[in-house]
N, C-alpha and C. Protein backbone atom coordinates (compact mmCIF):
# COMPACT_ATOMS: atom_id res chain seq x y z
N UNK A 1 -17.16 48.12 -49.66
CA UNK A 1 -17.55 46.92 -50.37
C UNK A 1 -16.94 45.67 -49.73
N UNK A 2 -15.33 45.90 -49.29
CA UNK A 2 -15.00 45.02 -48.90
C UNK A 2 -15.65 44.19 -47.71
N UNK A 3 -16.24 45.18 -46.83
CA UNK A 3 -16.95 44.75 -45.43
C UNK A 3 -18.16 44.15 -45.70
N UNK A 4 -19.22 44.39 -46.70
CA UNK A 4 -20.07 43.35 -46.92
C UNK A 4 -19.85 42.09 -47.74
N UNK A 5 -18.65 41.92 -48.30
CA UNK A 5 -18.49 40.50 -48.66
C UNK A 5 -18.35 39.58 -47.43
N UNK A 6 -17.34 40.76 -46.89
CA UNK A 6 -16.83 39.92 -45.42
C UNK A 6 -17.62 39.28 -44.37
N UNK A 7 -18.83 39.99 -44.40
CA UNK A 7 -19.94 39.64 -43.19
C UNK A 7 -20.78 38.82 -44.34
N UNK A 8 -21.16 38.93 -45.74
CA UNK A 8 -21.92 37.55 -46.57
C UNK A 8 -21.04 36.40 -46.13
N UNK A 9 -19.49 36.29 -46.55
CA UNK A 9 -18.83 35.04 -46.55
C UNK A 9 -19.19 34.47 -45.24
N UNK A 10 -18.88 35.47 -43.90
CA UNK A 10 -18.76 34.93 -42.80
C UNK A 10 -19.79 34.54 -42.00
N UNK A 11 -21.00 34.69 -42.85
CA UNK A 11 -22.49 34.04 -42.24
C UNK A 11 -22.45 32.94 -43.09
N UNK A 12 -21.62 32.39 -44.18
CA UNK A 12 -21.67 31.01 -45.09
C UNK A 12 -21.16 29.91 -44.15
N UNK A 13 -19.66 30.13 -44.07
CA UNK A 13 -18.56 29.15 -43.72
C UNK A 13 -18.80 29.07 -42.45
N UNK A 14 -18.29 27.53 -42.38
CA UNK A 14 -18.30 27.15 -40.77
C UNK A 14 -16.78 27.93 -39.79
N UNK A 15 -16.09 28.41 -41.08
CA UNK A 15 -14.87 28.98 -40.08
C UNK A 15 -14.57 30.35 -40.60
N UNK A 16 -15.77 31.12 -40.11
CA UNK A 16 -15.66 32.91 -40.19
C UNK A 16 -14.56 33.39 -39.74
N UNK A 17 -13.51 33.08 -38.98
CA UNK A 17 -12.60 33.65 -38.31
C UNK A 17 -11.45 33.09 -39.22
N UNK A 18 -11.35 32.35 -40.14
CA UNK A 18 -10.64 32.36 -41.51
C UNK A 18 -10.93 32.97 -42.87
N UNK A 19 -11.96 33.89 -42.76
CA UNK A 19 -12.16 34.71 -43.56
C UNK A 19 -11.63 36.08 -43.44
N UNK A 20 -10.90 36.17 -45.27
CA UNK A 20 -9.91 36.89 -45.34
C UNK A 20 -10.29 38.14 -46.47
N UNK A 21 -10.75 39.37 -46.44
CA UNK A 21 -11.02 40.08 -47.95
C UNK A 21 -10.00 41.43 -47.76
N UNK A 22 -9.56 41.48 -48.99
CA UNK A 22 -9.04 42.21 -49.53
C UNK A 22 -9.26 43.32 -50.55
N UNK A 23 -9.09 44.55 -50.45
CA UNK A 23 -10.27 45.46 -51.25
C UNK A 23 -8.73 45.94 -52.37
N UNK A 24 -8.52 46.08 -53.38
CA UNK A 24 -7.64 46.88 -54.55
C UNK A 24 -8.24 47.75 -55.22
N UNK A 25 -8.38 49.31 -55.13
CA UNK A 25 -8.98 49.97 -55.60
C UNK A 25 -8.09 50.76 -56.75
N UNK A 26 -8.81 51.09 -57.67
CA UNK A 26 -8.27 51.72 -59.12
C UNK A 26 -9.08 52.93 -59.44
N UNK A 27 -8.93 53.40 -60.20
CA UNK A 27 -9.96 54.67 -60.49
C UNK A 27 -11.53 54.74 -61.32
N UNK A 28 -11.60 53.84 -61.43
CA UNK A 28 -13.06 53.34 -61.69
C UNK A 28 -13.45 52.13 -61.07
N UNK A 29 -13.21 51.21 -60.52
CA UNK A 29 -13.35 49.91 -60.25
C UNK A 29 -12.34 49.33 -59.03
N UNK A 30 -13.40 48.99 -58.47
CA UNK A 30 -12.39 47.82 -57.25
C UNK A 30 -12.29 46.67 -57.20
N UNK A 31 -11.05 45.98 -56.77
CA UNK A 31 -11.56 44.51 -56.95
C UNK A 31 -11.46 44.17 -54.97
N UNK A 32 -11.87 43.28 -54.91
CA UNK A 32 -12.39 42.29 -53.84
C UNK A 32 -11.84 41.19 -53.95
N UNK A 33 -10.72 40.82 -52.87
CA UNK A 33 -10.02 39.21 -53.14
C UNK A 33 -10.73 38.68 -52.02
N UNK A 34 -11.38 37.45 -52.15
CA UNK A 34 -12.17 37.03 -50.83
C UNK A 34 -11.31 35.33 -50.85
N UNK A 35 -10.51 35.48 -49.43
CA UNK A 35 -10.05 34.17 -49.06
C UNK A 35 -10.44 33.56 -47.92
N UNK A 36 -11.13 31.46 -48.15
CA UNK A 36 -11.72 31.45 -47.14
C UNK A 36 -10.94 29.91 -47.01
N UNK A 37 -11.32 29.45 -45.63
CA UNK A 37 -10.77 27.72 -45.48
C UNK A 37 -10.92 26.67 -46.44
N UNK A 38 -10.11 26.18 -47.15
CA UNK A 38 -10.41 25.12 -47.90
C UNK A 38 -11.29 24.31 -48.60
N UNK A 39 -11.92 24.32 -46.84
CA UNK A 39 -12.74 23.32 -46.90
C UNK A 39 -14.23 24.27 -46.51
N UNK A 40 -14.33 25.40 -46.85
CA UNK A 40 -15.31 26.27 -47.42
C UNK A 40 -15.16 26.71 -48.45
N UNK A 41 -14.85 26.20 -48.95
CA UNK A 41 -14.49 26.69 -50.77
C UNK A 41 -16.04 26.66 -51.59
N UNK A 42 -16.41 25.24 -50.98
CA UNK A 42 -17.77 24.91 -52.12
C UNK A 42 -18.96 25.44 -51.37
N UNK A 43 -18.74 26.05 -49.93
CA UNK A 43 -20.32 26.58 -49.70
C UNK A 43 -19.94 28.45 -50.13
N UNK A 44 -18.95 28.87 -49.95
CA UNK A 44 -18.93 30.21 -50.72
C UNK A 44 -18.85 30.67 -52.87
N UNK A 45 -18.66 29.13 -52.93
CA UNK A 45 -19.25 29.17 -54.29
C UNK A 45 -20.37 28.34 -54.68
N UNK A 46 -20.77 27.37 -54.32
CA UNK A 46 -22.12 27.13 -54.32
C UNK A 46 -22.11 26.12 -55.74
N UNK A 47 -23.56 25.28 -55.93
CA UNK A 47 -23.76 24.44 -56.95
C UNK A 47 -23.45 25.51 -57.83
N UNK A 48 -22.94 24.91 -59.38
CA UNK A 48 -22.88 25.74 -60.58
C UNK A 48 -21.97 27.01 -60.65
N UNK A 49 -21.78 27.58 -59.24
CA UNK A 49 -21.35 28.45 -58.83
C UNK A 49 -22.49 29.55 -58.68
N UNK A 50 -23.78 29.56 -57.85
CA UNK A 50 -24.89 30.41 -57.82
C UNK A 50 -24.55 31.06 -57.04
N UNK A 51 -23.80 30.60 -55.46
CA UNK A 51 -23.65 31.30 -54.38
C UNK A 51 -22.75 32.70 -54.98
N UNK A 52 -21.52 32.32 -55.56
CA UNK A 52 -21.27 32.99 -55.95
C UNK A 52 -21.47 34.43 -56.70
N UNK A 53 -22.14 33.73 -58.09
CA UNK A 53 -22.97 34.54 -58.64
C UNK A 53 -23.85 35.54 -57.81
N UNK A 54 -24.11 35.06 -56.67
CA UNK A 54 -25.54 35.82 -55.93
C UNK A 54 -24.22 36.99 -55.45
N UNK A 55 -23.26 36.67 -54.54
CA UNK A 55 -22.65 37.88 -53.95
C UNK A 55 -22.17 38.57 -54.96
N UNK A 56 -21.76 38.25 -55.83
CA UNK A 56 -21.37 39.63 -57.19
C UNK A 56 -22.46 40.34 -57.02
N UNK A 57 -23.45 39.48 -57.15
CA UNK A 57 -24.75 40.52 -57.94
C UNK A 57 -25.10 41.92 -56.62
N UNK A 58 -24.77 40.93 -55.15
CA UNK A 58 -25.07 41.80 -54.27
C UNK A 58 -24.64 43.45 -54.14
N UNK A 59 -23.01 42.98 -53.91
CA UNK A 59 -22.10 43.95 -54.62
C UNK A 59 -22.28 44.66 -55.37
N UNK A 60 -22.61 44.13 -56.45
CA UNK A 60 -22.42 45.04 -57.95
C UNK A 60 -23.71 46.08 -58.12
N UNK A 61 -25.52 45.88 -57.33
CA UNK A 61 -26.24 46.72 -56.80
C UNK A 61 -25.56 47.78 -55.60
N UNK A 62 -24.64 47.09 -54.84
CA UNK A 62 -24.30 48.46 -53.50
C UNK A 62 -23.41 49.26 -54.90
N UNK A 63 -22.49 49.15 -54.90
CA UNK A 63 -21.92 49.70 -55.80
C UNK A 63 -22.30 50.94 -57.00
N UNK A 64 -23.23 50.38 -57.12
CA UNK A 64 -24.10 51.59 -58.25
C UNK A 64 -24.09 52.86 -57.97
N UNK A 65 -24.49 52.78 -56.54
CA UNK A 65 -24.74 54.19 -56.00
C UNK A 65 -23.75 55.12 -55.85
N UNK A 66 -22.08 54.59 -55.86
CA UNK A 66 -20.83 54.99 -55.82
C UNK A 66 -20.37 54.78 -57.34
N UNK A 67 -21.36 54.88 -58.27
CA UNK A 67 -20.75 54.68 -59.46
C UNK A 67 -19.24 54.02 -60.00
N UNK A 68 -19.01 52.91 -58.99
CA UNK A 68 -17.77 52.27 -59.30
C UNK A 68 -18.36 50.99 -59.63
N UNK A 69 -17.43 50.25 -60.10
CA UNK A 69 -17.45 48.68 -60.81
C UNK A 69 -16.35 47.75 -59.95
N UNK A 70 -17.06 46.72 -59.15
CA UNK A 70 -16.97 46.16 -57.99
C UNK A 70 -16.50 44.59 -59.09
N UNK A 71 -14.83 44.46 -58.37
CA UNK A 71 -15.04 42.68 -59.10
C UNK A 71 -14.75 41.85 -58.03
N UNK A 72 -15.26 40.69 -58.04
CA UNK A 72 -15.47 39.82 -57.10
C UNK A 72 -14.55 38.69 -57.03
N UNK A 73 -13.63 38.44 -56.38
CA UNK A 73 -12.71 37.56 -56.64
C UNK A 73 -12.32 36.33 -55.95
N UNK A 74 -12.82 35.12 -55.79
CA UNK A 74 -12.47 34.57 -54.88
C UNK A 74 -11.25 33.29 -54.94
N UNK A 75 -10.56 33.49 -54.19
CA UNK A 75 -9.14 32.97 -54.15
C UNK A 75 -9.09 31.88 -53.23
């Protein structure tokens, strides 16, 4: 999970090579810490926060198939 946030974020931001994810796994559920440059903050969360919204949702479909619960975290 962690590797497709990593390659969504890093086709967003103008500085992919400051993109940082972190996977914490538990026994039902993982979380995903996604850290990016500053000053990509607002294109990896997006108006309203949609961008956002959209990569959970991405996630949270791969996920199904591994019957785990994927949280999306961005830091």
């Amino acid at each position: 999970m962690g590797e497709l946030v990593k390659v969504i974020a890093q086709a967003l931001v103008d500085c992919p090579d400051e993109v940082v994810v972190n996977e914490i796994e538990g026994n039902q559920s993982i979380i995903v810490e996604l850290k990016v440059a500053p000053e990509d903050m607002g294109k990896v969360i997006g108006k309203q926060g949609r961008i956002a919204k959209a990569i959970r949702t991405v996630v949270k479909a791969a996920a199904t198939k591994d019957n785990k619960r994927v949280i999306v975290e961005i830091i």
